[in-house]
N, C-alpha and C. Protein backbone atom coordinates (compact mmCIF):
# COMPACT_ATOMS: atom_id res chain seq x y z
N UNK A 1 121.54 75.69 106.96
CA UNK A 1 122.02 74.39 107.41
C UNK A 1 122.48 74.47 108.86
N UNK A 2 122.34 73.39 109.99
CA UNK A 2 122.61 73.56 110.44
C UNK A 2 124.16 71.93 110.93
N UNK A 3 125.08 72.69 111.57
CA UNK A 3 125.95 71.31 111.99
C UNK A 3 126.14 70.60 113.30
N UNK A 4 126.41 69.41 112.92
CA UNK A 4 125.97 68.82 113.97
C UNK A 4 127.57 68.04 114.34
N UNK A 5 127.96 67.85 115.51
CA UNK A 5 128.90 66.96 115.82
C UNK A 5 128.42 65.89 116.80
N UNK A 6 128.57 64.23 116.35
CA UNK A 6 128.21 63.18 116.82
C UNK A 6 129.46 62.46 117.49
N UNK A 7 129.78 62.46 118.58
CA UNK A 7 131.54 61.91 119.09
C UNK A 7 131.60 61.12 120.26
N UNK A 8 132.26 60.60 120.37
CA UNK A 8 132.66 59.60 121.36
C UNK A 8 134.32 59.52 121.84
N UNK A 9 134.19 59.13 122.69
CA UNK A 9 136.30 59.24 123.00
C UNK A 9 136.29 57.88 124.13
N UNK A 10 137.74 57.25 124.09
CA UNK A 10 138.35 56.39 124.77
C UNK A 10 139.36 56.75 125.07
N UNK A 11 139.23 56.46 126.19
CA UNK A 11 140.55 56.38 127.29
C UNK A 11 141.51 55.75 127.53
N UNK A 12 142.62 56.27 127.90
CA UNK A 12 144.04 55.19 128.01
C UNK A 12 144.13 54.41 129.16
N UNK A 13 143.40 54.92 130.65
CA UNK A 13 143.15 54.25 131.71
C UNK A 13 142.47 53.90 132.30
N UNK A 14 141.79 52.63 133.07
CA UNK A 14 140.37 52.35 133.57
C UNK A 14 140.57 53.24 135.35
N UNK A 15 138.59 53.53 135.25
CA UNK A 15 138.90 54.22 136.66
C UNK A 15 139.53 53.38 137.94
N UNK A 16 139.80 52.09 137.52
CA UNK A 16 140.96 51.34 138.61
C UNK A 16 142.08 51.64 138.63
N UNK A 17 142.33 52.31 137.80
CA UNK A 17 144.04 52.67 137.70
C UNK A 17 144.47 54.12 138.11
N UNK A 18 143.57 55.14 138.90
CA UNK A 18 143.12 56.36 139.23
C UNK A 18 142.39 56.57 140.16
N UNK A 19 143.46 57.51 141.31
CA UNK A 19 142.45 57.69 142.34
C UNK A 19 140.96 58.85 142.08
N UNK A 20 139.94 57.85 142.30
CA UNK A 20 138.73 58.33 142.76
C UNK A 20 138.14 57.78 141.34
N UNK A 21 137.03 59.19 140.86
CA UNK A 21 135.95 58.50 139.86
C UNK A 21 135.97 59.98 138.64
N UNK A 22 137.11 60.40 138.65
CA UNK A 22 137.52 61.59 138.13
C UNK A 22 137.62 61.26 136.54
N UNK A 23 136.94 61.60 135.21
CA UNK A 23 137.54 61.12 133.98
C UNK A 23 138.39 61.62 133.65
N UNK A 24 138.60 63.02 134.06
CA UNK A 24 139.72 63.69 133.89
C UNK A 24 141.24 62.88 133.88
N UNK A 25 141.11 62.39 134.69
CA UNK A 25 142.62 61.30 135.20
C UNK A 25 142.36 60.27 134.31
N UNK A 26 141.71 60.56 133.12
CA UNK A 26 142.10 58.82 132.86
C UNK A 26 143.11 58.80 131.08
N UNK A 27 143.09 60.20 130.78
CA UNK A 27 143.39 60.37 129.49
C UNK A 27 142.87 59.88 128.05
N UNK A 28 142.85 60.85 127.29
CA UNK A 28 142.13 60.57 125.78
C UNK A 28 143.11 59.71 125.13
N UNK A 29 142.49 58.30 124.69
CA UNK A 29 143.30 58.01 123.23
C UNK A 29 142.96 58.10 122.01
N UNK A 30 142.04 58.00 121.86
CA UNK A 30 141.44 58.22 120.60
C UNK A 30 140.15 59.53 120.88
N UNK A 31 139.30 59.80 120.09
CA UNK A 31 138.23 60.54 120.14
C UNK A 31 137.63 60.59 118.27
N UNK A 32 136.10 59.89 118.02
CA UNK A 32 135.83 60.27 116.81
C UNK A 32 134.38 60.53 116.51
N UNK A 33 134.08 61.08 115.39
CA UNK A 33 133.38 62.29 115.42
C UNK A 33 132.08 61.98 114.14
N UNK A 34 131.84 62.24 114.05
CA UNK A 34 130.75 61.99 112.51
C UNK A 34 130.10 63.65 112.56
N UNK A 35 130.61 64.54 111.53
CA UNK A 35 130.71 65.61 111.14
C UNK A 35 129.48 66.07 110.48
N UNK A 36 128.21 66.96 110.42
CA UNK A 36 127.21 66.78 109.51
C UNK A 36 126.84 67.95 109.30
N UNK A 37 126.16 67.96 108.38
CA UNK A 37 125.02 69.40 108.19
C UNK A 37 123.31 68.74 108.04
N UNK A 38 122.65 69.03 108.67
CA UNK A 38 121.28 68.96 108.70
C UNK A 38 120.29 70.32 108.53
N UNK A 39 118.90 69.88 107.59
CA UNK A 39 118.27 70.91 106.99
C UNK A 39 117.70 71.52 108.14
N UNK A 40 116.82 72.20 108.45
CA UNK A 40 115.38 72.44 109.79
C UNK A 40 114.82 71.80 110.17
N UNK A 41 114.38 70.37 109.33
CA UNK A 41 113.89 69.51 109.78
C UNK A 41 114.38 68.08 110.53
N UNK A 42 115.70 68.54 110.35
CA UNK A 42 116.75 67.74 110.98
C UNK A 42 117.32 66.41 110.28
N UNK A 43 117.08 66.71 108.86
CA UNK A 43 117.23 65.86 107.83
C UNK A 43 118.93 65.67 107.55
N UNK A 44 119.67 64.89 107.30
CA UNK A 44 120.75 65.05 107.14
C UNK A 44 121.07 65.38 105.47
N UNK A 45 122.21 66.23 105.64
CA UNK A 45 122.40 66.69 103.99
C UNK A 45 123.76 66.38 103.23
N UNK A 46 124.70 66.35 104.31
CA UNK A 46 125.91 65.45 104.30
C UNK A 46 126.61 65.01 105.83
N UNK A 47 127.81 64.19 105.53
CA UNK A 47 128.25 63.77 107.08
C UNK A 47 129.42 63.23 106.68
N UNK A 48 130.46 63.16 107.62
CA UNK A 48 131.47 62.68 107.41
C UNK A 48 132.11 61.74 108.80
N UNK A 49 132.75 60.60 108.67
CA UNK A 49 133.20 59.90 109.75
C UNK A 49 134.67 60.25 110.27
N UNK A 50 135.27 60.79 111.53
CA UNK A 50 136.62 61.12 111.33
C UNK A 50 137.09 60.97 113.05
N UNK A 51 138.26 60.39 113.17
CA UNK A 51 138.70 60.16 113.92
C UNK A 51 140.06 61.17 114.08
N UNK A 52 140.24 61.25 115.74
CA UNK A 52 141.11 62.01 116.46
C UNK A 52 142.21 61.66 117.18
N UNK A 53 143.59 61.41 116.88
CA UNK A 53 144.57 61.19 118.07
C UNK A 53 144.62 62.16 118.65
N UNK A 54 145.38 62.04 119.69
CA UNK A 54 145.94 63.47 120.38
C UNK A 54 146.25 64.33 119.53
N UNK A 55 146.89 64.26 118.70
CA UNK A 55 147.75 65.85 117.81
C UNK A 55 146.89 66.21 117.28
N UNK A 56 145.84 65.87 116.71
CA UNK A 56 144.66 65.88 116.11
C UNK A 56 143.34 66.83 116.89
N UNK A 57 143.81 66.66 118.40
CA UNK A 57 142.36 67.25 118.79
C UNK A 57 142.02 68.71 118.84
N UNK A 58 143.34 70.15 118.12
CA UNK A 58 142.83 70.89 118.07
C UNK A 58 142.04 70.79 117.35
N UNK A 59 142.11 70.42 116.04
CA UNK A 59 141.50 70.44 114.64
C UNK A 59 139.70 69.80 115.58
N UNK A 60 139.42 68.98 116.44
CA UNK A 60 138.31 68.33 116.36
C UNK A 60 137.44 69.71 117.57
N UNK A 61 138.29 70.15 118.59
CA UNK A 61 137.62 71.06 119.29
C UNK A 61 137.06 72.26 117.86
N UNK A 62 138.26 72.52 117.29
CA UNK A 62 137.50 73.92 116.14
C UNK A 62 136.45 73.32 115.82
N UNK A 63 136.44 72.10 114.95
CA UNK A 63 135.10 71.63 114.75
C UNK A 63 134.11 71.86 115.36
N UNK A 64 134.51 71.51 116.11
CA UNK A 64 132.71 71.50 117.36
C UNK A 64 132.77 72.60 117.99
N UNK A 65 133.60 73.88 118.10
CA UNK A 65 132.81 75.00 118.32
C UNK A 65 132.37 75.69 117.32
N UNK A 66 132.08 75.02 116.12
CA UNK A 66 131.32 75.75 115.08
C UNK A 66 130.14 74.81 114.91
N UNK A 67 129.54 73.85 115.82
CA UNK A 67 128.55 73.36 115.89
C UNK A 67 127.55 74.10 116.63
N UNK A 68 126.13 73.67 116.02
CA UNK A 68 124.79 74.00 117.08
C UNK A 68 124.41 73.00 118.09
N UNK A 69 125.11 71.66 117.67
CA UNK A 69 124.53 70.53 118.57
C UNK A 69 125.85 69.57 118.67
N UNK A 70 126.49 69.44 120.07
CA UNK A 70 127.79 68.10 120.02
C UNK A 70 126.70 66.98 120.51
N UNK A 71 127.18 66.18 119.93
CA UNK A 71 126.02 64.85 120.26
C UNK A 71 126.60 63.72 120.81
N UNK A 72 125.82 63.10 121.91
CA UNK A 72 126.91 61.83 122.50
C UNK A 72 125.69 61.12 123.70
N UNK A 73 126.33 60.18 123.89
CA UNK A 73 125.87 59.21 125.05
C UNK A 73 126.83 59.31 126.12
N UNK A 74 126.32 59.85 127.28
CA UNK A 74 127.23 59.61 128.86
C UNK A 74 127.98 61.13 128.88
N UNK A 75 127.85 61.96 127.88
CA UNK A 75 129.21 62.62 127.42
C UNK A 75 129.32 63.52 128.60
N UNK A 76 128.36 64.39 129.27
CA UNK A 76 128.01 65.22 130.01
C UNK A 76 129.06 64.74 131.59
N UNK A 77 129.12 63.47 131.55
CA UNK A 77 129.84 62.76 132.95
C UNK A 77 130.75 62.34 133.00
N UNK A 78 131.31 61.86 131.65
CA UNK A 78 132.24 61.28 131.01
C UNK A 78 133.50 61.96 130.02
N UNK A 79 132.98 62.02 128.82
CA UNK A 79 133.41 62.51 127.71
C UNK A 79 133.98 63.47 127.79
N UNK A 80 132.86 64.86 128.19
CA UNK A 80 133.55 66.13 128.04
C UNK A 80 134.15 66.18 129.35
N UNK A 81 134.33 65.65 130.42
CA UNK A 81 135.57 65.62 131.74
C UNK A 81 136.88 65.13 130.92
N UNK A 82 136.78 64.11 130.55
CA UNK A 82 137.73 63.28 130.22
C UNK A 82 138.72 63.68 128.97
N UNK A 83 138.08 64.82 128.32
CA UNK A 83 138.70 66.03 127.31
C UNK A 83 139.00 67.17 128.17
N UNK A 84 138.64 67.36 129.07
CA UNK A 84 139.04 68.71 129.49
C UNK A 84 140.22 69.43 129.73
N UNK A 85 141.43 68.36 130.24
CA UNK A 85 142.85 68.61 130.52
C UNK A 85 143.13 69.35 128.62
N UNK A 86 142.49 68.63 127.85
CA UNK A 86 143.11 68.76 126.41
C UNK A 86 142.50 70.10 125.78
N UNK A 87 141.26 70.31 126.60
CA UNK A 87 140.03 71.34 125.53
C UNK A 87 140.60 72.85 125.90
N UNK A 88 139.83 73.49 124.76
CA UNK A 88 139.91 75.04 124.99
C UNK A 88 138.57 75.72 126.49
N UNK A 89 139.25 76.77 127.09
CA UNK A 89 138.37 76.93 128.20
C UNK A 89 137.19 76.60 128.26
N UNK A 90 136.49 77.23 127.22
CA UNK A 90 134.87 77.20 127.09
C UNK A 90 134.38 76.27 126.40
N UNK A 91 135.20 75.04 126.60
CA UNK A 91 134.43 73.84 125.75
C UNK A 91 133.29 72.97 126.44
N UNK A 92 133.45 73.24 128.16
CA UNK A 92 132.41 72.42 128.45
C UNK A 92 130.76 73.31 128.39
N UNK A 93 131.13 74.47 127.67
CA UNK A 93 129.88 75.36 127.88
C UNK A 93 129.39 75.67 126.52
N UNK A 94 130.03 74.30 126.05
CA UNK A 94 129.72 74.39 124.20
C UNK A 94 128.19 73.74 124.44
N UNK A 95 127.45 73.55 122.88
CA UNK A 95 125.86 73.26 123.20
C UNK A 95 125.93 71.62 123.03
N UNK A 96 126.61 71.07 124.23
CA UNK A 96 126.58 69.44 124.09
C UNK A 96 124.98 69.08 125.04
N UNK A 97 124.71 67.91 123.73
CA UNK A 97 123.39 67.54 124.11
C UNK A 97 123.65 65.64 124.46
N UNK A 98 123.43 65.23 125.46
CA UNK A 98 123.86 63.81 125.98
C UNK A 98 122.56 63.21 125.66
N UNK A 99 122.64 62.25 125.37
CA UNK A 99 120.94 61.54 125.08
C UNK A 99 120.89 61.02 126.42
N UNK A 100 121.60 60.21 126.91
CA UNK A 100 121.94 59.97 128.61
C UNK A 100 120.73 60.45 129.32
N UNK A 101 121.10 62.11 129.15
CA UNK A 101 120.47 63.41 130.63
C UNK A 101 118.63 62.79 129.91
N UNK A 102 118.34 62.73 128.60
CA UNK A 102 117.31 63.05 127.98
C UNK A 102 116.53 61.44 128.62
N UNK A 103 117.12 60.41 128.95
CA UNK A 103 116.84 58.94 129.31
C UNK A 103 116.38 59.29 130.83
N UNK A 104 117.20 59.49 131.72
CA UNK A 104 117.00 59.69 132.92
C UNK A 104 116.19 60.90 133.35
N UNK A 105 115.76 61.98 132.55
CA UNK A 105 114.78 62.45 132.63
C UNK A 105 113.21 62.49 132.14
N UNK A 106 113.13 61.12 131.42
CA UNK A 106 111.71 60.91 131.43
C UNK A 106 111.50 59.27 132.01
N UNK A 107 112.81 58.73 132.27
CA UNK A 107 112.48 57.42 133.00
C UNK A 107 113.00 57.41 134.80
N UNK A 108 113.71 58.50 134.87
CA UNK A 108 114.13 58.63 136.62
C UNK A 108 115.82 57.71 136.49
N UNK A 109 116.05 56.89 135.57
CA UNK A 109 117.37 56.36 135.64
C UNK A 109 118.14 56.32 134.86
N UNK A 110 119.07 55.69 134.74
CA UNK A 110 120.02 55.87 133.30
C UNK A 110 119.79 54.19 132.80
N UNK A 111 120.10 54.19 131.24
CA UNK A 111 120.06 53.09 130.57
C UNK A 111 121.38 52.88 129.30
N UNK A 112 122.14 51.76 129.59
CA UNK A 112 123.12 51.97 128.19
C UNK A 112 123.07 51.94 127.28
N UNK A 113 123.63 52.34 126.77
CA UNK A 113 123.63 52.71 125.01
C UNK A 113 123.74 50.87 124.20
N UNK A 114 124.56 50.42 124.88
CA UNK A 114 123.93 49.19 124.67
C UNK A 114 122.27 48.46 124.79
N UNK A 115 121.88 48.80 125.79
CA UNK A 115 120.19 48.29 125.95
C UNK A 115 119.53 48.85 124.80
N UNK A 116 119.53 50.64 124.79
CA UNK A 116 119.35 51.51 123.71
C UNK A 116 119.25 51.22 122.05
N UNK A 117 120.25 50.92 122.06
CA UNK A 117 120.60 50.13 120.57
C UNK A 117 120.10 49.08 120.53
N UNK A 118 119.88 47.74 121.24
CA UNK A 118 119.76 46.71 121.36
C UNK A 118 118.18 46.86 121.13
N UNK A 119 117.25 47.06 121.88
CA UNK A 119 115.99 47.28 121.47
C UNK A 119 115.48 48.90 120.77
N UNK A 120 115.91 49.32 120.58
CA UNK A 120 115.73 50.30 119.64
C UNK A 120 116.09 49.85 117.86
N UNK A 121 116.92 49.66 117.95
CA UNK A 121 117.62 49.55 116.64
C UNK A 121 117.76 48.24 116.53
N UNK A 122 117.97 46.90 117.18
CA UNK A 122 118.44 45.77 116.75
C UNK A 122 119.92 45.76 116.65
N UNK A 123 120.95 46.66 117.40
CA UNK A 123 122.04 46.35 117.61
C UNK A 123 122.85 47.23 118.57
N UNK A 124 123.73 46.13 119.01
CA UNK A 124 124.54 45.94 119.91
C UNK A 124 125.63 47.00 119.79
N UNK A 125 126.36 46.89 120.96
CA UNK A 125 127.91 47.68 120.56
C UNK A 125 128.92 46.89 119.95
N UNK A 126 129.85 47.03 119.60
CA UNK A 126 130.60 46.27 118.78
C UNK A 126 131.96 45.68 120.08
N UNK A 127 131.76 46.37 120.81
CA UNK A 127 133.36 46.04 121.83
C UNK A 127 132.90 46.78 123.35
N UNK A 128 133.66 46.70 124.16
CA UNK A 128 133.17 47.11 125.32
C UNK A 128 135.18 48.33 125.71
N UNK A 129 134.39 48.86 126.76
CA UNK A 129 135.44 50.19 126.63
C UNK A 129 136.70 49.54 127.24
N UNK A 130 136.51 48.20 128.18
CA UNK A 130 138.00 47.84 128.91
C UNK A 130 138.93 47.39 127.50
N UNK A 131 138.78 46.68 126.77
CA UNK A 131 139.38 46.24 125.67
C UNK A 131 140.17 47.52 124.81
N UNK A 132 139.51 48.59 124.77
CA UNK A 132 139.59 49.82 123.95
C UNK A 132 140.78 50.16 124.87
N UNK A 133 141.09 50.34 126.11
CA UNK A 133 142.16 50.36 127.40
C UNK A 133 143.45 49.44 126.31
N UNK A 134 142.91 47.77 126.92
CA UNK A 134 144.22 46.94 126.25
C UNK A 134 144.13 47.58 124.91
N UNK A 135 143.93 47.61 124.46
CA UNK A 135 143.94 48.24 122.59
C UNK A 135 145.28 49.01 122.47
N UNK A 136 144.75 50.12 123.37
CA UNK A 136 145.84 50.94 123.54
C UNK A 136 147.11 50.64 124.35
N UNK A 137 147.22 50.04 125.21
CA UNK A 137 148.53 49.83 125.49
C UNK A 137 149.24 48.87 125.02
N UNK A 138 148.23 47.89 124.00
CA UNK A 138 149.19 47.17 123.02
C UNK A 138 149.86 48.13 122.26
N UNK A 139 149.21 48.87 121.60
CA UNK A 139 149.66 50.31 120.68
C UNK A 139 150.24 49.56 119.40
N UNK A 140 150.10 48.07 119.11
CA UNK A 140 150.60 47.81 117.61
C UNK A 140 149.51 48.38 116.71
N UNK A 141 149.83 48.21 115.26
CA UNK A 141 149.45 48.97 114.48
C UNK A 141 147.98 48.41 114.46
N UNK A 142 147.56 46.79 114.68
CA UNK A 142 146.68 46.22 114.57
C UNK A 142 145.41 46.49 115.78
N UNK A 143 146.20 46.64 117.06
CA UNK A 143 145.44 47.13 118.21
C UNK A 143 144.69 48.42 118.10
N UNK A 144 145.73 49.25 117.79
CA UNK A 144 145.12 50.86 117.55
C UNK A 144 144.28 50.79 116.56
N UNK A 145 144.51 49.94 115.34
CA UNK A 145 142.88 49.80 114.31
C UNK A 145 141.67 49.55 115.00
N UNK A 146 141.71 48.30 115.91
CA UNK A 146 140.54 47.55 116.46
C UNK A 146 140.11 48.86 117.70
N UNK A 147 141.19 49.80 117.96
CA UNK A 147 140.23 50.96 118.71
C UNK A 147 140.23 51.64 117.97
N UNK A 148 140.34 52.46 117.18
CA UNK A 148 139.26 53.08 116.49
C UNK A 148 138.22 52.91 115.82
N UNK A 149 138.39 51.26 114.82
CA UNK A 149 137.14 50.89 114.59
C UNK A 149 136.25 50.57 115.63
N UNK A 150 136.44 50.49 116.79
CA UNK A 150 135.53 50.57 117.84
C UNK A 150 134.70 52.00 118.34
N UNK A 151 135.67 53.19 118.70
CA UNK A 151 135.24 54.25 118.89
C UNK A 151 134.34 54.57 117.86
N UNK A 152 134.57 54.54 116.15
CA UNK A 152 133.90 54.66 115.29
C UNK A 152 132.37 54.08 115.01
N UNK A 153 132.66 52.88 116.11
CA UNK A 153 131.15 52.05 115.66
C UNK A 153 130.31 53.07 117.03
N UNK A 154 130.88 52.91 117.95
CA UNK A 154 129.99 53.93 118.88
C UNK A 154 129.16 55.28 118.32
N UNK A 155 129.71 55.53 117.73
CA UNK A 155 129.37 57.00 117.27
C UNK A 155 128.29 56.83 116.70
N UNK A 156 128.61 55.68 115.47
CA UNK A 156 127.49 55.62 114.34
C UNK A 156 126.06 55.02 115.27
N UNK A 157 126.52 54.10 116.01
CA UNK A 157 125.36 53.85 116.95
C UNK A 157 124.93 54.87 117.80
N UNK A 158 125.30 56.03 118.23
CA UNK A 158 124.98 56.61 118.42
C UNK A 158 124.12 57.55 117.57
N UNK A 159 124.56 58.21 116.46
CA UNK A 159 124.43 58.84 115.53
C UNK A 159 122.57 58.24 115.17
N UNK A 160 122.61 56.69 115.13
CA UNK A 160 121.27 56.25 114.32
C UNK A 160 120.91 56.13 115.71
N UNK A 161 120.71 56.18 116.84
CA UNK A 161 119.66 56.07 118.00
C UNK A 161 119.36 57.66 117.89
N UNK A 162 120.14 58.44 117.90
CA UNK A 162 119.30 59.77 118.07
C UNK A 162 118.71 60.21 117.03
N UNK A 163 118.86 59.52 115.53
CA UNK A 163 118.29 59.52 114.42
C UNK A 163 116.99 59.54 114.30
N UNK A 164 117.04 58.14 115.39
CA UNK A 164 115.49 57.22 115.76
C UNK A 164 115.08 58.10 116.40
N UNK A 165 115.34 58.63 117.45
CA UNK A 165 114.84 59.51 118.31
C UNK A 165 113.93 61.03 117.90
N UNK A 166 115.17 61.05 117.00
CA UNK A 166 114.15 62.25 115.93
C UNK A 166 112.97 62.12 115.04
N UNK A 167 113.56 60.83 114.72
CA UNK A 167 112.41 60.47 113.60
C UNK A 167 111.07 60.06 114.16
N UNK A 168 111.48 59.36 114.88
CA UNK A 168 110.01 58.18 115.65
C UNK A 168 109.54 59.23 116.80
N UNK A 169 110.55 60.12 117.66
CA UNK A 169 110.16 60.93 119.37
C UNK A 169 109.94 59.46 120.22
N UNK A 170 110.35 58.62 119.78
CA UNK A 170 110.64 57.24 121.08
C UNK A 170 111.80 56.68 121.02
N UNK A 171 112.24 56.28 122.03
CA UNK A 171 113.30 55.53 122.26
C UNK A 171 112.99 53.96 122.55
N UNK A 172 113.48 52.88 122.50
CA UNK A 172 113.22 51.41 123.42
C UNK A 172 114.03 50.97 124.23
N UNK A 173 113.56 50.42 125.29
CA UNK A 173 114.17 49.71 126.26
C UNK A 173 113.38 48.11 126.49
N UNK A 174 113.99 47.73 127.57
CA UNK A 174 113.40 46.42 128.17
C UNK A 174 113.31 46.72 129.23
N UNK A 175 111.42 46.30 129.83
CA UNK A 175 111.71 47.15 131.49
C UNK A 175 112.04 45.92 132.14
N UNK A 176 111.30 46.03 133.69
CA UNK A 176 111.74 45.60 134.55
C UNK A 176 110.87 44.17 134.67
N UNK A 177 109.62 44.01 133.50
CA UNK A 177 109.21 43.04 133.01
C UNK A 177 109.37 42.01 132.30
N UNK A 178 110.62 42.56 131.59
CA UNK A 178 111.42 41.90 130.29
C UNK A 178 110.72 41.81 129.31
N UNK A 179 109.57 42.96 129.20
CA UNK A 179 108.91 43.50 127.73
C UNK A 179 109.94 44.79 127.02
N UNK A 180 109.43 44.46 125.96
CA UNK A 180 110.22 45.65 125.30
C UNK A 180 108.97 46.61 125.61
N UNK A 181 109.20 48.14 126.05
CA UNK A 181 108.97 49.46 125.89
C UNK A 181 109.61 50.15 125.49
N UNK A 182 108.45 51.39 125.44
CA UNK A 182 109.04 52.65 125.09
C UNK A 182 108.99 53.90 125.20
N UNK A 183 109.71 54.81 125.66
CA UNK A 183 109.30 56.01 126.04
C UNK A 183 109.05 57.75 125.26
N UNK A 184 108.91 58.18 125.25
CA UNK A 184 109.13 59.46 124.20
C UNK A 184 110.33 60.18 124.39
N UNK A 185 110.70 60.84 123.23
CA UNK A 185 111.83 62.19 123.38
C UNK A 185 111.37 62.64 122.65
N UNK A 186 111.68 63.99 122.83
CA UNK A 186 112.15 65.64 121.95
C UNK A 186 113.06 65.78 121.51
N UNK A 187 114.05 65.92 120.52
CA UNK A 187 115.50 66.11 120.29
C UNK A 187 115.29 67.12 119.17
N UNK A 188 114.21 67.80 119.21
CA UNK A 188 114.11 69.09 118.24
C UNK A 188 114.78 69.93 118.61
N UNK A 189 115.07 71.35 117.62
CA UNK A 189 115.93 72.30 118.36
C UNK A 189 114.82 73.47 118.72
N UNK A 190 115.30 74.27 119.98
CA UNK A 190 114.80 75.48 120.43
C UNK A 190 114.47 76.48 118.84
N UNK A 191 113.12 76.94 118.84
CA UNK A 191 113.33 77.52 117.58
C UNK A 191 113.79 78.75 117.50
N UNK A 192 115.00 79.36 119.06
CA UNK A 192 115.85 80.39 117.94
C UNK A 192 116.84 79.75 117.60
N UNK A 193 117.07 78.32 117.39
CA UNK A 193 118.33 77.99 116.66
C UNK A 193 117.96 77.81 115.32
N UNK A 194 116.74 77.42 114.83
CA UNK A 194 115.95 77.18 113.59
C UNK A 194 115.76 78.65 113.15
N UNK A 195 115.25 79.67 113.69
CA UNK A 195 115.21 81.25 113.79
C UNK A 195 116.78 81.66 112.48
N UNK A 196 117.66 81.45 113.68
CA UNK A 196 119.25 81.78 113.51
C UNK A 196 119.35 81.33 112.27
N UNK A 197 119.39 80.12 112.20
CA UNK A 197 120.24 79.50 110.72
C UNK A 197 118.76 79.85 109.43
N UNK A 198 117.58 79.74 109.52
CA UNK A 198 117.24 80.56 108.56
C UNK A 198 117.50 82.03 108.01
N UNK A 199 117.89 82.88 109.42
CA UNK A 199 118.13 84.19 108.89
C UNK A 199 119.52 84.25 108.28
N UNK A 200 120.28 83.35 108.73
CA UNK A 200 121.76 83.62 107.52
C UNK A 200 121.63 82.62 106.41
N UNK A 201 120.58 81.87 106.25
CA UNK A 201 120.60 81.63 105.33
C UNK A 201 119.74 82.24 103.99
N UNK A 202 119.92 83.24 104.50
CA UNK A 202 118.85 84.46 103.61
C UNK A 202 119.92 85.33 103.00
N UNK A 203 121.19 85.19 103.63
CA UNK A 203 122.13 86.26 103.30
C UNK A 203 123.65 85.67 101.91
């Protein structure tokens, strides 16, 4: 088997409230995760949905350094900066795979996870990240729900675009025509990671 971590995180401050374009400066409020094991063929075999406060995020780093794959949108520019004040040293040299890097390298640009979803899948994001900001500095019990059920819907949208990605090797967009296209991906693993987890799973 192999595991997979699918995550997303929000921030307590917009980059207006911070000098420069640093995520680092902007602090984690939430962070959540969809936990899995997948066969060789990248089939899923179980999964779990779980969310992170601060006190919470050793427990989510152990997690994901016992992963083969951290999975995310933007995360590479974003995400894992914006954990780093919180992470253990060698977390940005964990095996995080951004679907992001995988977009802008077979189309030359980046595209959001909104467009992504939107013609790929037939859906949208559920909230946009400034709100997830007010969320949190309301901090009532009702605000902090509506961000995590937000962070949570990211994930899963995430989770089923790279699903698609595996399943189909295409992604969709809308070009610059206002047709829907589509391009290819790979999101297979290197086969000594397929190698690896068959040989302990012999033992």
């Amino acid at each position: 088997m192999i595991t997979e971590v699918i995550f997303d995180v929000e921030t307590k401050r917009l980059f207006s409230e911070v000098e420069g374009n640093d995520p680092s400066l902007l602090g984690v409020s939430i962070a959540s995760a969809y936990i899995r094991q997948v066969d060789d063929e990248q089939h899923e075999i179980s999964g779990e949905l779980k969310s992170f406060w601060e006190e919470d995020f050793p427990e989510m780093f152990r997690i994901m350094g016992e992963a083969k794959r951290i999975i995310g949108f933007n995360t590479i520019k974003f995400d894992v900066p914006a954990l780093l004040p919180y992470a253990p040293e060698n977390f940005s040299k964990l095996p995080h795979f951004d679907i992001m890097v995988h977009v802008r390298a077979k189309l030359g640009h980046y595209l959001s996870l909104s467009t992504l979803g939107k013609y790929t899948l037939g859906r949208d994001k559920t909230d946009v990240g400034t709100n997830a900001v007010m969320y949190w500095n309301q901090h009532d019990p009702e605000s902090l729900k509506m961000l995590q059920e937000y962070c949570e819907a990211d994930v899963l949208l995430t989770r089923d675009l790279y699903d698609f990605g595996v399943a189909n090797r295409e992604l969709k967009y809308i070009d610059n025509w206002n047709n829907v296209a589509s391009f290819t991906v790979d999101f297979s693993y290197p086969k000594e990671v397929i190698d690896s987890t068959r040989q302990i799973g012999l033992f």
